[in-house]
PDB file of N, CA and C in Angstrom:
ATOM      1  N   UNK A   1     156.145  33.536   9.285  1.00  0.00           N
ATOM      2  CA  UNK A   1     155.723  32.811  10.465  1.00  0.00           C
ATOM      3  C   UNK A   1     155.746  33.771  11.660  1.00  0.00           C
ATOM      4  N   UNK A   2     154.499  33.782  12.639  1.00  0.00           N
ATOM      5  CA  UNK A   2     154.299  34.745  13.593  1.00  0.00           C
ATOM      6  C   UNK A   2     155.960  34.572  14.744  1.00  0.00           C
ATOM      7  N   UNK A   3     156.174  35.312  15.342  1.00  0.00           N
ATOM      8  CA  UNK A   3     156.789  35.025  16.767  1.00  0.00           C
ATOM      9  C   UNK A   3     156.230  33.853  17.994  1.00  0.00           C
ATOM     10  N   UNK A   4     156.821  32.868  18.285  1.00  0.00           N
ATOM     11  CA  UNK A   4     156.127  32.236  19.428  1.00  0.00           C
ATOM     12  C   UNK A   4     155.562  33.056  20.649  1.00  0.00           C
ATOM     13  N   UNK A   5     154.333  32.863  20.933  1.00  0.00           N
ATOM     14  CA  UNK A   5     153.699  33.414  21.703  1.00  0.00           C
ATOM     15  C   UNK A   5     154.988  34.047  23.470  1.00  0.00           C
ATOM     16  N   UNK A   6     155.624  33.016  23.708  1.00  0.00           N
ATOM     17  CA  UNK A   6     156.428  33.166  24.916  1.00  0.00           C
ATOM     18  C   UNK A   6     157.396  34.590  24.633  1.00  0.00           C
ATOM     19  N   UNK A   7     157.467  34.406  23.234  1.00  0.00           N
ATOM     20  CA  UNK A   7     158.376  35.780  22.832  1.00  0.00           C
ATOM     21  C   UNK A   7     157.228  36.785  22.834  1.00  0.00           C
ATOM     22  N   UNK A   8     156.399  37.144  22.545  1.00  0.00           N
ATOM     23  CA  UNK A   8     154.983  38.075  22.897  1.00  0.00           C
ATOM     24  C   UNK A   8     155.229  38.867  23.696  1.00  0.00           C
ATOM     25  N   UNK A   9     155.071  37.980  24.747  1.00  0.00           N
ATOM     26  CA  UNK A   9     155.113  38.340  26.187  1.00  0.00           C
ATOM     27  C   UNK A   9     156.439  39.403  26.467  1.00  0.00           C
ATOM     28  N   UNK A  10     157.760  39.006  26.292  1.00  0.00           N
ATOM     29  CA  UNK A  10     159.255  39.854  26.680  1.00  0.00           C
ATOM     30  C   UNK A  10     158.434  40.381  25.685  1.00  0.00           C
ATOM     31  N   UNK A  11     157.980  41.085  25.091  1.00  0.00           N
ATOM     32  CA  UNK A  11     157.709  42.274  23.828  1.00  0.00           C
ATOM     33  C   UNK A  11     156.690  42.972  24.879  1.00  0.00           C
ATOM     34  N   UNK A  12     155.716  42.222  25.071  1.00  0.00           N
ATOM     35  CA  UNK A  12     154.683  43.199  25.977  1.00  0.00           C
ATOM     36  C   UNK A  12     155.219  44.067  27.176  1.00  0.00           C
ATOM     37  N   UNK A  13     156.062  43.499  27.580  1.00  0.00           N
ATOM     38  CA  UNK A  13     157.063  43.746  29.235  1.00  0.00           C
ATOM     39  C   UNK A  13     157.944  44.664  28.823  1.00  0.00           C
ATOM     40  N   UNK A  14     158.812  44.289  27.372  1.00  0.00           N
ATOM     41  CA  UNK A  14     159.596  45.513  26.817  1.00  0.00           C
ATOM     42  C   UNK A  14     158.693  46.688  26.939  1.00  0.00           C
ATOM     43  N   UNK A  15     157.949  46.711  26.266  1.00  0.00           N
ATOM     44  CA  UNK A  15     156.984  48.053  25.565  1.00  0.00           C
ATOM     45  C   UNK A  15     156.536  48.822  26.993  1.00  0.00           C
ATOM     46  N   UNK A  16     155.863  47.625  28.275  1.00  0.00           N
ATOM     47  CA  UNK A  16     155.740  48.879  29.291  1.00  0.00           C
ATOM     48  C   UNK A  16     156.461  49.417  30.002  1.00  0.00           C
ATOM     49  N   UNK A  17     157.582  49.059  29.801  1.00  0.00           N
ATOM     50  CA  UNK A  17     158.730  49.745  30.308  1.00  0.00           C
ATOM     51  C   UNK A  17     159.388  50.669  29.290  1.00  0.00           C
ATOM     52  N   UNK A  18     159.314  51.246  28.578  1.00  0.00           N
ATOM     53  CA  UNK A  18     159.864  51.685  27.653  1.00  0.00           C
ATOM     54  C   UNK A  18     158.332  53.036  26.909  1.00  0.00           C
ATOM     55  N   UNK A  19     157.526  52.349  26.801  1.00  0.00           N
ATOM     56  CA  UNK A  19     156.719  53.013  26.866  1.00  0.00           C
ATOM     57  C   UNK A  19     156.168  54.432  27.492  1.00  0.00           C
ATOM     58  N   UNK A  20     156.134  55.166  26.978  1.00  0.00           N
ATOM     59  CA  UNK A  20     155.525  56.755  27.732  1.00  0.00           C
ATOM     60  C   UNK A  20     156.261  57.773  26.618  1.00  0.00           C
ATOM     61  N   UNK A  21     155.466  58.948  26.462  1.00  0.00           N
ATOM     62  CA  UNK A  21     155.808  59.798  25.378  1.00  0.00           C
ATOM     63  C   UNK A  21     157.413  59.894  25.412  1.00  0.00           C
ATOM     64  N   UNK A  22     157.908  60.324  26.764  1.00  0.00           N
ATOM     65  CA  UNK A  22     159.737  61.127  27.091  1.00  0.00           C
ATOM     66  C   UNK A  22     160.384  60.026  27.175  1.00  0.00           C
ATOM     67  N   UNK A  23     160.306  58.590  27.835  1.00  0.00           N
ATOM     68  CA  UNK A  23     160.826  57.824  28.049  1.00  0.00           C
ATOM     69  C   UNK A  23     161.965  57.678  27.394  1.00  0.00           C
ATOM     70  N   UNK A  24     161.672  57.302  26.351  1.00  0.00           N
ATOM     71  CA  UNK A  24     163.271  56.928  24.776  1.00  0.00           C
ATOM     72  C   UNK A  24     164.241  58.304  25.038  1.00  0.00           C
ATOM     73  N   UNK A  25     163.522  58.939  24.854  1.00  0.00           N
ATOM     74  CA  UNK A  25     163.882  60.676  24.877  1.00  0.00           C
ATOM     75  C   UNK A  25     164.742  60.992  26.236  1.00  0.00           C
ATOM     76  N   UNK A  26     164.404  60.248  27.225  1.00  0.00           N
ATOM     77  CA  UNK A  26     165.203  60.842  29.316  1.00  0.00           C
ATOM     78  C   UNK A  26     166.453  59.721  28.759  1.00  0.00           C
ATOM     79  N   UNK A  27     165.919  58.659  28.097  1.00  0.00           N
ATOM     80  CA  UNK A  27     167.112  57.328  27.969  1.00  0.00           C
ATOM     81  C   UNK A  27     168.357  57.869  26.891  1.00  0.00           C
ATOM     82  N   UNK A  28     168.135  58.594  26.311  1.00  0.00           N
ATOM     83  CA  UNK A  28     168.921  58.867  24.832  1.00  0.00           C
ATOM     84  C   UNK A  28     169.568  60.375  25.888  1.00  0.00           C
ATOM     85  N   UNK A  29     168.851  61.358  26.537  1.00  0.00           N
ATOM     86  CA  UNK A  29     170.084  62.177  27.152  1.00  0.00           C
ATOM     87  C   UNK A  29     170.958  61.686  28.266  1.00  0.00           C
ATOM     88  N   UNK A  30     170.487  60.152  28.640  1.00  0.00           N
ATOM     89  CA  UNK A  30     170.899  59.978  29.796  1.00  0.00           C
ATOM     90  C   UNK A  30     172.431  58.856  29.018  1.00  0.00           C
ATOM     91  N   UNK A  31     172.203  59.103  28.171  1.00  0.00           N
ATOM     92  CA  UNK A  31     173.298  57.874  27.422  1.00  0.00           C
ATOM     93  C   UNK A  31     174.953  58.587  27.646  1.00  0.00           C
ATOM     94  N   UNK A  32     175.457  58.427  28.360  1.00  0.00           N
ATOM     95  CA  UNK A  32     177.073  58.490  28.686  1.00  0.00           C
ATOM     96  C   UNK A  32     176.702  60.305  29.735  1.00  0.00           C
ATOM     97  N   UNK A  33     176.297  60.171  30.204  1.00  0.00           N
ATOM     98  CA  UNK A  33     176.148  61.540  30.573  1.00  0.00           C
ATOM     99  C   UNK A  33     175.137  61.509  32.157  1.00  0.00           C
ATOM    100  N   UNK A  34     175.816  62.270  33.013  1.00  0.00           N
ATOM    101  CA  UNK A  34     174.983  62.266  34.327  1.00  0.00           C
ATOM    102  C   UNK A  34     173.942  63.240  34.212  1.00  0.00           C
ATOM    103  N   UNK A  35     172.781  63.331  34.450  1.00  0.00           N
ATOM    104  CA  UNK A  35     172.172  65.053  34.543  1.00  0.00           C
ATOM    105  C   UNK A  35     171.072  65.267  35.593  1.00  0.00           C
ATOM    106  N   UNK A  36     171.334  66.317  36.019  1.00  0.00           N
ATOM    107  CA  UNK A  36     169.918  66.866  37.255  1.00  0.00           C
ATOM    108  C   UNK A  36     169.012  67.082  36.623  1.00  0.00           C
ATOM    109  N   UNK A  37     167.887  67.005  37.212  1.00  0.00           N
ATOM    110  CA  UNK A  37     166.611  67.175  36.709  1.00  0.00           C
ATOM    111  C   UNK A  37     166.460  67.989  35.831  1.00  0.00           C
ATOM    112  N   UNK A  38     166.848  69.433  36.559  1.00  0.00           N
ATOM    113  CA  UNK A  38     166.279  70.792  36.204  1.00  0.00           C
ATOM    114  C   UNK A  38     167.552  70.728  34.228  1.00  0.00           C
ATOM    115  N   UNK A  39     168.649  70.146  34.422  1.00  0.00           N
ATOM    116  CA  UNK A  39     169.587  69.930  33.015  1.00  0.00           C
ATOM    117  C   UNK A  39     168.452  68.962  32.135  1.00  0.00           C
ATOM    118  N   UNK A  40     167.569  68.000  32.625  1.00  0.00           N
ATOM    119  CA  UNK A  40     167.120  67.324  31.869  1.00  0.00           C
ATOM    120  C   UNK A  40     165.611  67.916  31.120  1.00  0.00           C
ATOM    121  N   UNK A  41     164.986  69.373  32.265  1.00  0.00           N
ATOM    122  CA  UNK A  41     163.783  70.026  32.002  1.00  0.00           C
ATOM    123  C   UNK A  41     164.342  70.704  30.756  1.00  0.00           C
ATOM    124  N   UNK A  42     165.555  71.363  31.040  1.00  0.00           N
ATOM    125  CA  UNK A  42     166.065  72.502  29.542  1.00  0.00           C
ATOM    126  C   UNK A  42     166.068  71.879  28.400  1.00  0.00           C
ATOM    127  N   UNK A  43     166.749  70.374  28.255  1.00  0.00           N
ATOM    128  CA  UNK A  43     166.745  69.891  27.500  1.00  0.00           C
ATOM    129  C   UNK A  43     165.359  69.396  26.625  1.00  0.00           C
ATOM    130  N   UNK A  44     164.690  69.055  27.514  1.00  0.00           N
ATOM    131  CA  UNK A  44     163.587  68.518  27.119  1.00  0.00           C
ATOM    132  C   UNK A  44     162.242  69.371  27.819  1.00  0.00           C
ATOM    133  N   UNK A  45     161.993  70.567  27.067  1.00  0.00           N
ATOM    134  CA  UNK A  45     161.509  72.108  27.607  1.00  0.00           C
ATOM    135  C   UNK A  45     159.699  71.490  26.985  1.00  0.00           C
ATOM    136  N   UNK A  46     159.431  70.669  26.285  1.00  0.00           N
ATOM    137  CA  UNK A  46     158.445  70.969  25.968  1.00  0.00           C
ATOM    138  C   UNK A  46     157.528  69.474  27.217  1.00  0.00           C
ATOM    139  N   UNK A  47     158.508  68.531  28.265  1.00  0.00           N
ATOM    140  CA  UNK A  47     157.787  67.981  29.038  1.00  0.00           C
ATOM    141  C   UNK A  47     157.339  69.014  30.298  1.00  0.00           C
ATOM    142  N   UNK A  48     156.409  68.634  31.236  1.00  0.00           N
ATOM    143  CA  UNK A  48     155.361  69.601  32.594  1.00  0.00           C
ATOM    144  C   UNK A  48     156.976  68.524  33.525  1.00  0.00           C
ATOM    145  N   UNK A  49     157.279  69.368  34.550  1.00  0.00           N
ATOM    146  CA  UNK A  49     157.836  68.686  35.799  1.00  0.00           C
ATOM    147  C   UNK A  49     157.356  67.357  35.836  1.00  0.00           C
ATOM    148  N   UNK A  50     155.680  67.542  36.456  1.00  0.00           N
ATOM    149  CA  UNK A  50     155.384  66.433  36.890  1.00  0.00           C
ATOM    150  C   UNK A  50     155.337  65.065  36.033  1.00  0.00           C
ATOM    151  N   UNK A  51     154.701  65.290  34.610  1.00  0.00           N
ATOM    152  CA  UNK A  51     155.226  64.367  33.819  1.00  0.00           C
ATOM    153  C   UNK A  51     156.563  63.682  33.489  1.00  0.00           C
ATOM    154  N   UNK A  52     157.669  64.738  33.436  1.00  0.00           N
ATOM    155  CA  UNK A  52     159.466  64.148  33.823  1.00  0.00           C
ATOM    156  C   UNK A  52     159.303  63.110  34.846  1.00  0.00           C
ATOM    157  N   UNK A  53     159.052  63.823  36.007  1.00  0.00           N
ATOM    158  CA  UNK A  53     159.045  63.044  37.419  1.00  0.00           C
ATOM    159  C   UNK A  53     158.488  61.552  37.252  1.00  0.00           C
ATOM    160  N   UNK A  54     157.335  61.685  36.451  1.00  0.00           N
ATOM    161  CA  UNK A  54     156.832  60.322  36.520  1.00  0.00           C
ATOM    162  C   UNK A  54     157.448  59.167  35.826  1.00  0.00           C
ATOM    163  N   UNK A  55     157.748  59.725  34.808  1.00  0.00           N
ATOM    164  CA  UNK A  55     158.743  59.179  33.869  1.00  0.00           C
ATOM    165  C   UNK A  55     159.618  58.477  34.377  1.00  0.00           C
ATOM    166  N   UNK A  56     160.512  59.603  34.840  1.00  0.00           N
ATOM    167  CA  UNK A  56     161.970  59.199  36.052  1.00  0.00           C
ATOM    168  C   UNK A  56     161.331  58.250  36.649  1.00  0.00           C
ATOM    169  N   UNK A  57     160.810  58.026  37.546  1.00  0.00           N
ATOM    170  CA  UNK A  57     160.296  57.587  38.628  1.00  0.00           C
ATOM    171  C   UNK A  57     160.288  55.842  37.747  1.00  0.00           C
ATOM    172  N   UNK A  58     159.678  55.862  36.902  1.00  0.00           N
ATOM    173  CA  UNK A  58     158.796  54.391  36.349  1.00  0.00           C
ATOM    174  C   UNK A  58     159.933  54.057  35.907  1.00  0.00           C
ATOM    175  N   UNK A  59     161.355  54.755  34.581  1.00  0.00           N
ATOM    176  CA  UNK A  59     162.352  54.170  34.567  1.00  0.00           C
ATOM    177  C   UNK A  59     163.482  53.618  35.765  1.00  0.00           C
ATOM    178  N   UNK A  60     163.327  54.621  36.674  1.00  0.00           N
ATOM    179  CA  UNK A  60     164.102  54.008  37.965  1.00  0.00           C
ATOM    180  C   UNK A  60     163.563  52.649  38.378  1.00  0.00           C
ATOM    181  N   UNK A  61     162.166  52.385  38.361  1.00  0.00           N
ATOM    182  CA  UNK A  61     161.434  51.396  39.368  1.00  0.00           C
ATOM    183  C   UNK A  61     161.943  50.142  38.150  1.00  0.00           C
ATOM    184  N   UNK A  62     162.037  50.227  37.374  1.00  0.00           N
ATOM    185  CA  UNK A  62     162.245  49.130  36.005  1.00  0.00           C
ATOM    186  C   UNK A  62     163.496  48.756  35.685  1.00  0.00           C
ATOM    187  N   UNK A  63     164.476  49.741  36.853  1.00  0.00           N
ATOM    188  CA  UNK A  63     165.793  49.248  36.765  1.00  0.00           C
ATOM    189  C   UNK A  63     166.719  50.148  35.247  1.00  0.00           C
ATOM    190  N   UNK A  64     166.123  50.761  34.687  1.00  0.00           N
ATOM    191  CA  UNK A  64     166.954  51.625  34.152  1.00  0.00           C
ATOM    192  C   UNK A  64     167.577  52.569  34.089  1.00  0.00           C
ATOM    193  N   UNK A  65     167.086  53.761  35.364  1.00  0.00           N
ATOM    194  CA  UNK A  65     167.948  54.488  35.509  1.00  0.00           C
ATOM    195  C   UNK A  65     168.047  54.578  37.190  1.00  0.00           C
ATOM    196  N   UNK A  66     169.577  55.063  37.037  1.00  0.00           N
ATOM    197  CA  UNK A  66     169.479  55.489  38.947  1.00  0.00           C
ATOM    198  C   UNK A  66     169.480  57.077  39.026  1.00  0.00           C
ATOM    199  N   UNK A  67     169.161  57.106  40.095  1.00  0.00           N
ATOM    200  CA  UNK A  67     168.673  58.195  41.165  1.00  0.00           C
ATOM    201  C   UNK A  67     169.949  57.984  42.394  1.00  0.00           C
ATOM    202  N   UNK A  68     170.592  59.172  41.901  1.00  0.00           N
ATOM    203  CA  UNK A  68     171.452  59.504  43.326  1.00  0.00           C
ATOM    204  C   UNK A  68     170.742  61.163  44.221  1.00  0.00           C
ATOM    205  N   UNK A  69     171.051  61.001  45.219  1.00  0.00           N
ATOM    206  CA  UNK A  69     170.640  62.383  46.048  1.00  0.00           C
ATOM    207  C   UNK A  69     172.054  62.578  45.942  1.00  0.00           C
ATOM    208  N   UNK A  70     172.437  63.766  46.738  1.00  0.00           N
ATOM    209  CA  UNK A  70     173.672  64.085  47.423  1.00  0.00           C
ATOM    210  C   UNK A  70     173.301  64.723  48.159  1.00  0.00           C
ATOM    211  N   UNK A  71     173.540  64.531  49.683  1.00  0.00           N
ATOM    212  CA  UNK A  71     173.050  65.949  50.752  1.00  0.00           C
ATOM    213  C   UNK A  71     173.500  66.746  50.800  1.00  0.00           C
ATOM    214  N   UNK A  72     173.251  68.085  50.286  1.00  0.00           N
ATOM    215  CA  UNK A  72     173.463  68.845  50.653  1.00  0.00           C
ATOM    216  C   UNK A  72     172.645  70.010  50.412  1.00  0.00           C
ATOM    217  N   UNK A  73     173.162  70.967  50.668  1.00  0.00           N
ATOM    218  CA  UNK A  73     171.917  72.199  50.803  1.00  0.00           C
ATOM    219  C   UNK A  73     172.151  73.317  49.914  1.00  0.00           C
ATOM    220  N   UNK A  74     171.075  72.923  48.789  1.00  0.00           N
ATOM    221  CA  UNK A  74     170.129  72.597  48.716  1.00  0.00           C
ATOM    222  C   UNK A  74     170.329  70.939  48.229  1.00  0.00           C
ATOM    223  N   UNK A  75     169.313  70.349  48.776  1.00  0.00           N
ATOM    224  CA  UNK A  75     170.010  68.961  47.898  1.00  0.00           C
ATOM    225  C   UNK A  75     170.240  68.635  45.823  1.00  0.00           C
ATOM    226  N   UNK A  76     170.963  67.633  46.084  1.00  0.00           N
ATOM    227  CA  UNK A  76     170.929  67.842  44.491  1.00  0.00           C
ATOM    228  C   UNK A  76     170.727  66.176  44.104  1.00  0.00           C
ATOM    229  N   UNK A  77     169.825  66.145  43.418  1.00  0.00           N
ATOM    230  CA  UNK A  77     169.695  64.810  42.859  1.00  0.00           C
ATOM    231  C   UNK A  77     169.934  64.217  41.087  1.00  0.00           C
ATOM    232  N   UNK A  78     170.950  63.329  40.964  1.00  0.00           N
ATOM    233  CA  UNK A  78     171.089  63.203  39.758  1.00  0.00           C
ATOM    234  C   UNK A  78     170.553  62.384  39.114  1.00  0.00           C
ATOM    235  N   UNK A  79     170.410  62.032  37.743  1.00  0.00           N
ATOM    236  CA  UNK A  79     169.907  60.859  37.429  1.00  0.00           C
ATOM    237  C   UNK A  79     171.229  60.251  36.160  1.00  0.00           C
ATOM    238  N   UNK A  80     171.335  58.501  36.343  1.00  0.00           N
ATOM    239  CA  UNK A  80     171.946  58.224  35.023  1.00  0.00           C
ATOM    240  C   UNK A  80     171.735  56.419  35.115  1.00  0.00           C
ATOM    241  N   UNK A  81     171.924  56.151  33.807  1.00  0.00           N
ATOM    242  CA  UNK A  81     171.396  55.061  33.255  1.00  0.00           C
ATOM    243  C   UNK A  81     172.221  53.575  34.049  1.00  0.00           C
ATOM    244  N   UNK A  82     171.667  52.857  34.400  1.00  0.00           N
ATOM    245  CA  UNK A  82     171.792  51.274  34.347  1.00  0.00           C
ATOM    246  C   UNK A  82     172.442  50.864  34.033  1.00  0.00           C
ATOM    247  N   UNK A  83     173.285  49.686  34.275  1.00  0.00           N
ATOM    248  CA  UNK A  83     173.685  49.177  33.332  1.00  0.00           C
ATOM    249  C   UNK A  83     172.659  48.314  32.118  1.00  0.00           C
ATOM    250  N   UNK A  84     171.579  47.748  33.263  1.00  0.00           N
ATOM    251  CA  UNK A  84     170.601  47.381  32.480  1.00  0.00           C
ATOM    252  C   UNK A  84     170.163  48.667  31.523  1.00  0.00           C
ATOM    253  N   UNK A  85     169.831  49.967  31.982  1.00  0.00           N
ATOM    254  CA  UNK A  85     169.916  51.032  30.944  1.00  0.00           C
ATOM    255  C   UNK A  85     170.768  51.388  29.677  1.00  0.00           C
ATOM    256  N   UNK A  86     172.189  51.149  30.107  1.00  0.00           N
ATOM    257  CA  UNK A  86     172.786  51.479  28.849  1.00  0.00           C
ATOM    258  C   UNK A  86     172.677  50.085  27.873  1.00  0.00           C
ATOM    259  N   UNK A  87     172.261  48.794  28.276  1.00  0.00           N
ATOM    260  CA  UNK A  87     172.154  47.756  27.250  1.00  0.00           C
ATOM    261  C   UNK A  87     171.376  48.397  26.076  1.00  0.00           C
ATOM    262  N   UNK A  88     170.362  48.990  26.393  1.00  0.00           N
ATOM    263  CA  UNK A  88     169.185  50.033  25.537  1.00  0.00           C
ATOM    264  C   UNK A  88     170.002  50.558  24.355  1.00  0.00           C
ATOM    265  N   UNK A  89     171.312  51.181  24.764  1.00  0.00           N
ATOM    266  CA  UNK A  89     171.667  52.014  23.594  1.00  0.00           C
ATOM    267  C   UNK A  89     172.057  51.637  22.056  1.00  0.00           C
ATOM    268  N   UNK A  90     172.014  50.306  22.087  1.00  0.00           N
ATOM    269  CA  UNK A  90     172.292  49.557  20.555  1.00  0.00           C
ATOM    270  C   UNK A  90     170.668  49.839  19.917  1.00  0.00           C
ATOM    271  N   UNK A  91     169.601  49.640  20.646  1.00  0.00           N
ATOM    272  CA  UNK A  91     168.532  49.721  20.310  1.00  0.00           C
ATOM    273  C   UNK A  91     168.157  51.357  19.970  1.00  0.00           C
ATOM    274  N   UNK A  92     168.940  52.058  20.838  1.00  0.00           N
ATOM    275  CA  UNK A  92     168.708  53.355  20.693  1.00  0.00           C
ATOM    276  C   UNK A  92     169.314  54.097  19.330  1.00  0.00           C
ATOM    277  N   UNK A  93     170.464  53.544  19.326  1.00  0.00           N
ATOM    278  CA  UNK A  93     171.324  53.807  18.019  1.00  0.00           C
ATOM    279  C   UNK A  93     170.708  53.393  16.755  1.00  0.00           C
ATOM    280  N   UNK A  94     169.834  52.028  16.540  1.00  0.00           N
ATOM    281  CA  UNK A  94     169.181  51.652  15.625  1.00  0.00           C
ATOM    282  C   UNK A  94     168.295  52.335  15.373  1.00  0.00           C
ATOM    283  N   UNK A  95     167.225  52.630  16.400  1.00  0.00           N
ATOM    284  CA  UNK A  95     166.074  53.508  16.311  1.00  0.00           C
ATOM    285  C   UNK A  95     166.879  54.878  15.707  1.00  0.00           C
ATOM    286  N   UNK A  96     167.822  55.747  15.822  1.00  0.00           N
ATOM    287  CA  UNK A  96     167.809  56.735  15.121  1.00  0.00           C
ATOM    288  C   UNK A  96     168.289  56.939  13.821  1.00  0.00           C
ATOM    289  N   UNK A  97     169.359  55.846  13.646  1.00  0.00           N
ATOM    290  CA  UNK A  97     169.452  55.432  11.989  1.00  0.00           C
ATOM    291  C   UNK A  97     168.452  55.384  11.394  1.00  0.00           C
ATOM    292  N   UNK A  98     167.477  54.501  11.866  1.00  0.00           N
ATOM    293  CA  UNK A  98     166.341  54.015  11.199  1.00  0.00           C
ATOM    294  C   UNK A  98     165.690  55.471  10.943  1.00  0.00           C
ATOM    295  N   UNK A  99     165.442  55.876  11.740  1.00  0.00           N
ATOM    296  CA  UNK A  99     164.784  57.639  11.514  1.00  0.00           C
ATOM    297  C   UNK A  99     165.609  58.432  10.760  1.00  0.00           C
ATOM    298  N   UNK A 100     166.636  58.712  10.557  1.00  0.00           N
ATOM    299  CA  UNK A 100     167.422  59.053   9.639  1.00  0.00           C
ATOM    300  C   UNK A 100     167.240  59.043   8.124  1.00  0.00           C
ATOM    301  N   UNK A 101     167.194  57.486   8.005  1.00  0.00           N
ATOM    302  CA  UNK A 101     167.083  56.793   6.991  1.00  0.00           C
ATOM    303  C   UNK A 101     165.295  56.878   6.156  1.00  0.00           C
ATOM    304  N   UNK A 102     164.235  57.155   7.302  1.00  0.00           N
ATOM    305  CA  UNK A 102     163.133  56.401   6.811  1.00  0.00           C
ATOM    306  C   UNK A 102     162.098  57.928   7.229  1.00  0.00           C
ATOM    307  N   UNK A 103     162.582  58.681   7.869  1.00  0.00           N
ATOM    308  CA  UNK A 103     161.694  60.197   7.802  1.00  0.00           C
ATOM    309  C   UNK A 103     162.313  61.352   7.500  1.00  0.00           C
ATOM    310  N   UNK A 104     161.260  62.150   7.039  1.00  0.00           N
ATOM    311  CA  UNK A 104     161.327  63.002   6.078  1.00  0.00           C
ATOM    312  C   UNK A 104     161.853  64.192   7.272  1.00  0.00           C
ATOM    313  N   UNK A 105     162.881  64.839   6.861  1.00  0.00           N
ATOM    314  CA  UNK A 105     162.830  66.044   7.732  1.00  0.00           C
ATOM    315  C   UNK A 105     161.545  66.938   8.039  1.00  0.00           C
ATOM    316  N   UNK A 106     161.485  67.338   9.632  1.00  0.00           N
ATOM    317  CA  UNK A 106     160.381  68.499   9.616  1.00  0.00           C
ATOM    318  C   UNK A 106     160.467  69.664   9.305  1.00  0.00           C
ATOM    319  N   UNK A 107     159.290  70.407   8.538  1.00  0.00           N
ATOM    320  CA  UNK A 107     159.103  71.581   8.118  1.00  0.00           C
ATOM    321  C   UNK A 107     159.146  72.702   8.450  1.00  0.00           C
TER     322      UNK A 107
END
């Protein structure tokens, strides 16, 4: 039997928020851990700045991650997860079992 349509919908709303190539990927380094941008570029070397940025930007606006500045000079801005963000991580934990479990190592 399908899902009721009203449940659809929280699925559609999940997905665009969650949605974008790095997204899962900024959420999974951001899991118990504070990091600056430039800690989150090393990590994740194969996203462009501006693509991170946007990323950041759309998870902040969706309530999952915060954005602190600190003034100073030079300024430094951090990023870390929500609480609405860390609810994610049961889902996050599943998703990598599941990958574990269901793909083939790469070559």
């Amino acid at each position: 039997m399908p899902p009721v349509k009203k449940h659809v919908c929280s699925m559609v709303r999940v997905q665009k928020m969650v949605s974008g190539k790095w997204k899962l990927l900024i959420l999974w380094y951001l899991w118990g851990e504070t990091h600056r941008f430039n800690a989150l570029r090393k990590l994740m070397d194969e996203v462009s700045q501006r693509v991170l940025t946007q990323q950041l930007r759309e998870l902040e606006r969706d309530g999952l991650v915060n954005r602190k500045i600190h003034m100073e000079i030079p300024p430094k801005v951090e990023y870390s997860l929500t609480a609405k963000g860390r609810s994610l991580i049961p889902l996050l934990e599943w998703l990598t079992k599941w990958g574990h479990k269901n793909l083939h190592p790469e070559k």
